[in-house]
PDB file of N, CA and C in Angstrom:
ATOM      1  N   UNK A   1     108.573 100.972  82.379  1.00  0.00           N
ATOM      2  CA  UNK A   1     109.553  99.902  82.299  1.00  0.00           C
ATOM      3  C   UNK A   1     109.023  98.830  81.351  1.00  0.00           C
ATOM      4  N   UNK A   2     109.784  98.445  80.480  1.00  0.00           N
ATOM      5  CA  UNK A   2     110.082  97.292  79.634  1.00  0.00           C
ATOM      6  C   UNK A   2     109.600  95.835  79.788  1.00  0.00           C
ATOM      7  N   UNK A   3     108.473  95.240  79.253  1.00  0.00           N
ATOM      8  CA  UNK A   3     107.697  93.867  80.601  1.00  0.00           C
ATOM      9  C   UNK A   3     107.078  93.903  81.859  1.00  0.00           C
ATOM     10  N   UNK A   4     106.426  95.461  82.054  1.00  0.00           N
ATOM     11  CA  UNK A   4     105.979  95.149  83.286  1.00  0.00           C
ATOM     12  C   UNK A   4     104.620  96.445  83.159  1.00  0.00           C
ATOM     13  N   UNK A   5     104.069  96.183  83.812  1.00  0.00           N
ATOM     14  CA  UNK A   5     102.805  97.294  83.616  1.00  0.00           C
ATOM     15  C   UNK A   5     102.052  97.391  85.073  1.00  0.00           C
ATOM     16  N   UNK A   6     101.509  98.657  85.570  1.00  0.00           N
ATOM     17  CA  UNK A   6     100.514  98.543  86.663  1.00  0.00           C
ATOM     18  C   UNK A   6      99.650  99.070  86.238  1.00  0.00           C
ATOM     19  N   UNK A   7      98.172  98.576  86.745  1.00  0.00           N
ATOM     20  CA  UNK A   7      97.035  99.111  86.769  1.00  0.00           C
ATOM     21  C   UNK A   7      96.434  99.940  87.739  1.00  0.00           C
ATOM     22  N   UNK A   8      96.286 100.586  88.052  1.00  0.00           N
ATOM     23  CA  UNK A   8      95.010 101.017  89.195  1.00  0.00           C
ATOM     24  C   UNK A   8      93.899 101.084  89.491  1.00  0.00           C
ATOM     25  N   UNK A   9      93.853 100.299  90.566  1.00  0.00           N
ATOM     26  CA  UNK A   9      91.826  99.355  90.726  1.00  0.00           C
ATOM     27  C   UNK A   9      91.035 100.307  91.605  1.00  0.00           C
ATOM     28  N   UNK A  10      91.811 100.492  92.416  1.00  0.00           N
ATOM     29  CA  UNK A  10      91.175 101.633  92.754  1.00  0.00           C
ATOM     30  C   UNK A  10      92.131 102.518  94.143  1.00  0.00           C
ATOM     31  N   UNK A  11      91.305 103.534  94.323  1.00  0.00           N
ATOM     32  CA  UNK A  11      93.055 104.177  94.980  1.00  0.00           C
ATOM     33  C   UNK A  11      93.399 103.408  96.658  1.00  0.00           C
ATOM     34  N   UNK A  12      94.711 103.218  96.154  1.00  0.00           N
ATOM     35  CA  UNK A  12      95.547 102.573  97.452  1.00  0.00           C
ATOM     36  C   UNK A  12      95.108 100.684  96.998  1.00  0.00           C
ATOM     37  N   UNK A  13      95.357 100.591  95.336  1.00  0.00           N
ATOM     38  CA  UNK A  13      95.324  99.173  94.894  1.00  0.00           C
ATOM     39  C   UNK A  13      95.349  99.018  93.691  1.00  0.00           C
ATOM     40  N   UNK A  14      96.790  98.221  93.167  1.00  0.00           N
ATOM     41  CA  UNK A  14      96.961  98.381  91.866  1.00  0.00           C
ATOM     42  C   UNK A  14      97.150  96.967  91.546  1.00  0.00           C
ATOM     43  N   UNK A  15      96.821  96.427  90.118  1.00  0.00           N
ATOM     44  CA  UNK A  15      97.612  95.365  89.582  1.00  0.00           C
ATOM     45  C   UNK A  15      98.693  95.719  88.966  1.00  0.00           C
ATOM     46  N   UNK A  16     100.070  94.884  89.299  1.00  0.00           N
ATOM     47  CA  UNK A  16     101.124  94.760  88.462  1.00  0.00           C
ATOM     48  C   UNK A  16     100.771  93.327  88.060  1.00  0.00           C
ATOM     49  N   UNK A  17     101.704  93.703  86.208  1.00  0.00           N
ATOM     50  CA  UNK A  17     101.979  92.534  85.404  1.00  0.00           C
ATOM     51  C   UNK A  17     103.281  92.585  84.911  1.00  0.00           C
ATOM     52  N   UNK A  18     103.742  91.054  84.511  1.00  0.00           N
ATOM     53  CA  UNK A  18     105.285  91.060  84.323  1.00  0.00           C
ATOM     54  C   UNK A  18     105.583  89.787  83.455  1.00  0.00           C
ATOM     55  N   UNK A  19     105.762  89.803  82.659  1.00  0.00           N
ATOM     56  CA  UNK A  19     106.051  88.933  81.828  1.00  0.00           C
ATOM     57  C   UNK A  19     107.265  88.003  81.399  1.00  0.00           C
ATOM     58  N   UNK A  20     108.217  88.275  82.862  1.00  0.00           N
ATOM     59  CA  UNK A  20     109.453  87.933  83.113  1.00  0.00           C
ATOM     60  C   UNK A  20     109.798  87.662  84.712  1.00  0.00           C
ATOM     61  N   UNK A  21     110.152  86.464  84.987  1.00  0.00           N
ATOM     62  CA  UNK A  21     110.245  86.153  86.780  1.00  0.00           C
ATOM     63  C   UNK A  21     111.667  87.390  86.921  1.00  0.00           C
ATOM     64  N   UNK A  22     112.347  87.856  86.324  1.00  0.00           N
ATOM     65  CA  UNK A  22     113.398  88.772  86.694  1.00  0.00           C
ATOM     66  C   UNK A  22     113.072  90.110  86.709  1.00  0.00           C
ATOM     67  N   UNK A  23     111.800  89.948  86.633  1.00  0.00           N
ATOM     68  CA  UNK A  23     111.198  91.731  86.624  1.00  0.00           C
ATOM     69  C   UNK A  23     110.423  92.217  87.794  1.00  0.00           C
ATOM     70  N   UNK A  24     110.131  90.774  88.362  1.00  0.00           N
ATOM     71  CA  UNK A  24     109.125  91.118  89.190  1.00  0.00           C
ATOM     72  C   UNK A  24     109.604  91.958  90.677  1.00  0.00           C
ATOM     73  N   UNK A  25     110.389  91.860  91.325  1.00  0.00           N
ATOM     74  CA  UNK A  25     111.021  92.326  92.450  1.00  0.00           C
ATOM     75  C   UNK A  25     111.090  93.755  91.968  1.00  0.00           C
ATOM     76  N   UNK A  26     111.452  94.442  91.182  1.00  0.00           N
ATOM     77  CA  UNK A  26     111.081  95.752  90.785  1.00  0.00           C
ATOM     78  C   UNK A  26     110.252  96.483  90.455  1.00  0.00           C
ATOM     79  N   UNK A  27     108.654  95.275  90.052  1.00  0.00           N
ATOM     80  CA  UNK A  27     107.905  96.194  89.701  1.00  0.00           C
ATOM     81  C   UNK A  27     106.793  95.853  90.605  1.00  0.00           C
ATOM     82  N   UNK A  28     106.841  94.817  91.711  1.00  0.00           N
ATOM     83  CA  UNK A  28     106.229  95.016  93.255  1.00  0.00           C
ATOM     84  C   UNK A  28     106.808  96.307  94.093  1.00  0.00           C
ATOM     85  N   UNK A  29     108.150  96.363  94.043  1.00  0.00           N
ATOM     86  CA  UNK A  29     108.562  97.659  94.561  1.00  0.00           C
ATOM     87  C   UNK A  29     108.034  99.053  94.133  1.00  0.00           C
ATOM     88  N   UNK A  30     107.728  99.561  92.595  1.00  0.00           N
ATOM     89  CA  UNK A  30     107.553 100.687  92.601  1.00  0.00           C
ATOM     90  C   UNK A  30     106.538 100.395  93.113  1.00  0.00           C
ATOM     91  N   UNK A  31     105.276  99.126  92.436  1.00  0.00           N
ATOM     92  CA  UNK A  31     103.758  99.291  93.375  1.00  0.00           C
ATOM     93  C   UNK A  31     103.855  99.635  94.787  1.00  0.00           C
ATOM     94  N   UNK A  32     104.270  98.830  95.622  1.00  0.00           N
ATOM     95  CA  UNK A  32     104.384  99.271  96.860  1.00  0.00           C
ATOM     96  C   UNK A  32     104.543 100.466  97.305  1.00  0.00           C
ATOM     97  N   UNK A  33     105.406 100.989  96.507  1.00  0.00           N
ATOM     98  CA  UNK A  33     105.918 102.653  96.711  1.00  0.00           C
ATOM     99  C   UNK A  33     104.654 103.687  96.424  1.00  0.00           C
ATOM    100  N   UNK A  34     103.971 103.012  95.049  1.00  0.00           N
ATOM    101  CA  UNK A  34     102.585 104.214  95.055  1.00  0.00           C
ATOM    102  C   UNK A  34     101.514 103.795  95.897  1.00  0.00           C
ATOM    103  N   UNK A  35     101.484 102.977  96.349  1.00  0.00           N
ATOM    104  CA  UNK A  35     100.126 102.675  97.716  1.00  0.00           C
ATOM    105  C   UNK A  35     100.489 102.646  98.830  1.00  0.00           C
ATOM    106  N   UNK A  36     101.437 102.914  99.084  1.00  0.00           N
ATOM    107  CA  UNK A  36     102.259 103.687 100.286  1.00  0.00           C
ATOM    108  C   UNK A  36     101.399 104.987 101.106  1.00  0.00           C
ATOM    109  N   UNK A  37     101.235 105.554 100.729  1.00  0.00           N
ATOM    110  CA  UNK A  37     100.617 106.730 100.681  1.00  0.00           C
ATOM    111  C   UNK A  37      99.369 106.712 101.192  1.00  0.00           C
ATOM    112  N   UNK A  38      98.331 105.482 100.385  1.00  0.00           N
ATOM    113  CA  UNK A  38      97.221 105.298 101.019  1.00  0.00           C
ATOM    114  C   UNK A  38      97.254 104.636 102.354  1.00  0.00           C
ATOM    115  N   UNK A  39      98.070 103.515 102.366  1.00  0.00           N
ATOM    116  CA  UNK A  39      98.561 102.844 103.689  1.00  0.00           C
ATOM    117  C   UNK A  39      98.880 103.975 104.426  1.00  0.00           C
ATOM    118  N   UNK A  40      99.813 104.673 104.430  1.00  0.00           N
ATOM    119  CA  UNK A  40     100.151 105.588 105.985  1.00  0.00           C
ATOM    120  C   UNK A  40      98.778 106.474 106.190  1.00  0.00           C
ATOM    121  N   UNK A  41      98.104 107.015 104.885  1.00  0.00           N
ATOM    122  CA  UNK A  41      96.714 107.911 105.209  1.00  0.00           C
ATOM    123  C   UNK A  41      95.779 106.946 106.099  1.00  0.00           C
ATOM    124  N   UNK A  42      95.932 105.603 105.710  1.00  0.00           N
ATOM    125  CA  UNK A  42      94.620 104.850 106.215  1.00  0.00           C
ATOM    126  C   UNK A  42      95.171 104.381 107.680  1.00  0.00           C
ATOM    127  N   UNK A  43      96.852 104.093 107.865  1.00  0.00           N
ATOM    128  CA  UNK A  43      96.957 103.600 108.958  1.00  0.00           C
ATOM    129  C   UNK A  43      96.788 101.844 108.982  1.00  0.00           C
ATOM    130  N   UNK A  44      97.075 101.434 107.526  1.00  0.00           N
ATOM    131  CA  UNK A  44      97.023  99.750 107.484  1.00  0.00           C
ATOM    132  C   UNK A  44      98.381  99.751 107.046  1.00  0.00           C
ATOM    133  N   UNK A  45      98.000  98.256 106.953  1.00  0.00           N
ATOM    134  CA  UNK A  45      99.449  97.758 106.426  1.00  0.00           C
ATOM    135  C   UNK A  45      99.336  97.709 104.881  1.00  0.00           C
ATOM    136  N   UNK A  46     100.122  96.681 104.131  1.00  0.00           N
ATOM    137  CA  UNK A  46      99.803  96.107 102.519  1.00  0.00           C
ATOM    138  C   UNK A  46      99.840  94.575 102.413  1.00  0.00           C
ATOM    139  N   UNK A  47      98.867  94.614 101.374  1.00  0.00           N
ATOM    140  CA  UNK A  47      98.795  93.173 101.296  1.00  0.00           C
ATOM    141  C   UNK A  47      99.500  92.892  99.575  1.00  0.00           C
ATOM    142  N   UNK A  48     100.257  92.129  99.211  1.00  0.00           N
ATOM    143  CA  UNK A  48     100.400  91.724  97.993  1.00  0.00           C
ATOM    144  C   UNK A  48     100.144  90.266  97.344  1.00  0.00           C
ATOM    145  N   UNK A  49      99.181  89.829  97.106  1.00  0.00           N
ATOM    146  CA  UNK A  49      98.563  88.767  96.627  1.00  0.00           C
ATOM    147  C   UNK A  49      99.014  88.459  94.893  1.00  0.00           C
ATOM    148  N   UNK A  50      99.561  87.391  95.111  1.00  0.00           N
ATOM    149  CA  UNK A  50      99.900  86.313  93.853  1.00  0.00           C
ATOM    150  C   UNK A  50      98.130  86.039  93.453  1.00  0.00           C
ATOM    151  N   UNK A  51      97.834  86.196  91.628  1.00  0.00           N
ATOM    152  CA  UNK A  51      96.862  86.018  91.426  1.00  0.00           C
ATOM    153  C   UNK A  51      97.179  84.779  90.133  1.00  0.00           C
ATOM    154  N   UNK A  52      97.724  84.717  89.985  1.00  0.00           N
ATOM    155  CA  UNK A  52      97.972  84.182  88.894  1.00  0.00           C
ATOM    156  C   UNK A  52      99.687  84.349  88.073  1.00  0.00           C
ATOM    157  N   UNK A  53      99.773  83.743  87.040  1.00  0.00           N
ATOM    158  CA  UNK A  53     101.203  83.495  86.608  1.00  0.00           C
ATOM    159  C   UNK A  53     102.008  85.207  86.129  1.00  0.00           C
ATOM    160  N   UNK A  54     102.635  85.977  86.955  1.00  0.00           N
ATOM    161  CA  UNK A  54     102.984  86.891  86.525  1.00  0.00           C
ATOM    162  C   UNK A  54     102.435  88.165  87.023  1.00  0.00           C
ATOM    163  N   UNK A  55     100.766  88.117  87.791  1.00  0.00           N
ATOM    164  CA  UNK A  55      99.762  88.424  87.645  1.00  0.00           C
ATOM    165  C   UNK A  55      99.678  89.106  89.456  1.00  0.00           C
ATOM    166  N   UNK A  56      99.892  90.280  90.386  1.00  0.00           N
ATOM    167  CA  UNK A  56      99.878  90.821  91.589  1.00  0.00           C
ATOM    168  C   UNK A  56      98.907  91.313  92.039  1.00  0.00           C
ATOM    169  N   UNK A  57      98.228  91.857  92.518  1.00  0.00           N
ATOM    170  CA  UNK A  57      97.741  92.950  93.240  1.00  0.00           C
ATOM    171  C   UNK A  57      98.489  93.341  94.517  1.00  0.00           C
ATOM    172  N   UNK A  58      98.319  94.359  94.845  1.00  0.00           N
ATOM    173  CA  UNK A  58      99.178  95.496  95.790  1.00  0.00           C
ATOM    174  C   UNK A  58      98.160  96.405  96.035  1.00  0.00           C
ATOM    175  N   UNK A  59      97.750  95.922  97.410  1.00  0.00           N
ATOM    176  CA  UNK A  59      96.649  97.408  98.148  1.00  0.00           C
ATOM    177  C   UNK A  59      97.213  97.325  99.617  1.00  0.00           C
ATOM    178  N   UNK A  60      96.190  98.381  99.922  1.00  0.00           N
ATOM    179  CA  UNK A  60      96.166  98.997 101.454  1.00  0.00           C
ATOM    180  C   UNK A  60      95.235  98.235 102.075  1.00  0.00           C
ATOM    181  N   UNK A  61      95.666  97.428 103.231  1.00  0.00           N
ATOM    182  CA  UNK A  61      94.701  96.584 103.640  1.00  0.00           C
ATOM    183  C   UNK A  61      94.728  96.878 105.512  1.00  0.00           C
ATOM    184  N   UNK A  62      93.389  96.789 106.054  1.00  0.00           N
ATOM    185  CA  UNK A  62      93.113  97.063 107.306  1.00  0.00           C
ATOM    186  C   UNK A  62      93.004  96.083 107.879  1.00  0.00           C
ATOM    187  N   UNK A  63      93.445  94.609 107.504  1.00  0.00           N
ATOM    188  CA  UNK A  63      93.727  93.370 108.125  1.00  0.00           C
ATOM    189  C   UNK A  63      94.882  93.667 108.675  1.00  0.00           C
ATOM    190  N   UNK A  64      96.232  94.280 107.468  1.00  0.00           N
ATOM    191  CA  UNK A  64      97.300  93.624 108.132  1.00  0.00           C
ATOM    192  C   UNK A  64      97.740  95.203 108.701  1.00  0.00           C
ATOM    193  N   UNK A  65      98.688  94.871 110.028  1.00  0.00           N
ATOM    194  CA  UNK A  65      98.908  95.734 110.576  1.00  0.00           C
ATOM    195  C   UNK A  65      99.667  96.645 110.104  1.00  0.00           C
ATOM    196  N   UNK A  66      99.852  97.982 110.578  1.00  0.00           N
ATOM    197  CA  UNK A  66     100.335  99.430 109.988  1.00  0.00           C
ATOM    198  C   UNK A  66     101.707  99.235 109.782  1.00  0.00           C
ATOM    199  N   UNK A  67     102.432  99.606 109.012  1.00  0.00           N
ATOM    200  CA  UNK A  67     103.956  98.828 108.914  1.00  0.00           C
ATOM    201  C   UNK A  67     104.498  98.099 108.522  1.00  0.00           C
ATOM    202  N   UNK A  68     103.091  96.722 107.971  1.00  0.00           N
ATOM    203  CA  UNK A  68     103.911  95.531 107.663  1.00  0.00           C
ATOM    204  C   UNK A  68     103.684  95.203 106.234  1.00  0.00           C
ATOM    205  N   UNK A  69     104.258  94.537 105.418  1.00  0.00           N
ATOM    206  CA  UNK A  69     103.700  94.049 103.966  1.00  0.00           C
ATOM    207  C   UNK A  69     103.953  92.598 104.064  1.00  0.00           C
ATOM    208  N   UNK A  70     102.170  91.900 103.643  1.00  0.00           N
ATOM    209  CA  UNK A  70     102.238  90.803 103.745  1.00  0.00           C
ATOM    210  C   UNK A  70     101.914  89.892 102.367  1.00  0.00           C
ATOM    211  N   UNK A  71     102.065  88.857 102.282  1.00  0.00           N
ATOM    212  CA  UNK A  71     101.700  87.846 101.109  1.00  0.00           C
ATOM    213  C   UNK A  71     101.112  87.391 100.653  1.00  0.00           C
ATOM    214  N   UNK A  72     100.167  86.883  99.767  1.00  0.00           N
ATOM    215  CA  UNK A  72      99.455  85.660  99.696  1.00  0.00           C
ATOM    216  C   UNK A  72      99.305  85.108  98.463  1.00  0.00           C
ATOM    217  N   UNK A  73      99.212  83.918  98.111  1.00  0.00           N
ATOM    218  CA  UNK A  73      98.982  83.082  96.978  1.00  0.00           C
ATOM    219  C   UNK A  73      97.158  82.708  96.473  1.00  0.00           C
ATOM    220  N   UNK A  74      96.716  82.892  95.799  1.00  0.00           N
ATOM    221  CA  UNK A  74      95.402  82.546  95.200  1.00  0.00           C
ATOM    222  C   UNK A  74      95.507  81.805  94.273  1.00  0.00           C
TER     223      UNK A  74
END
């Protein structure tokens, strides 16, 4: 997709980037969708952390509970 890019940090955790506030809701979604996978294998939830202007991460995290996707700002 057009303005938006993911990385993979390592498996079940990717950075998305987006260079447009109208892109972003779509390209947290596919992330979510590929660390999905590690989340149900691991039995956590996801965390998606604001890093900066444009700037996500999206992993599998064993804080938050199995099921849920949570937020945070840095």
């Amino acid at each position: 997709m057009t303005g938006s890019s993911s990385l993979e940090l390592s498996p079940g955790m990717l950075e998305v980037r987006v260079d447009h506030a109208s892109k972003v809701d779509r390209a947290l979604d596919d992330a979510i969708a590929e660390v999905q996978g590690a989340a149900t294998r691991h039995q956590t939830g996801m965390m998606i952390t604001r890093t900066g202007p444009g700037k996500y991460t999206v992993r599998a995290d064993p804080a938050v509970p199995f099921g849920l996707i949570r937020q945070q700002h840095q």
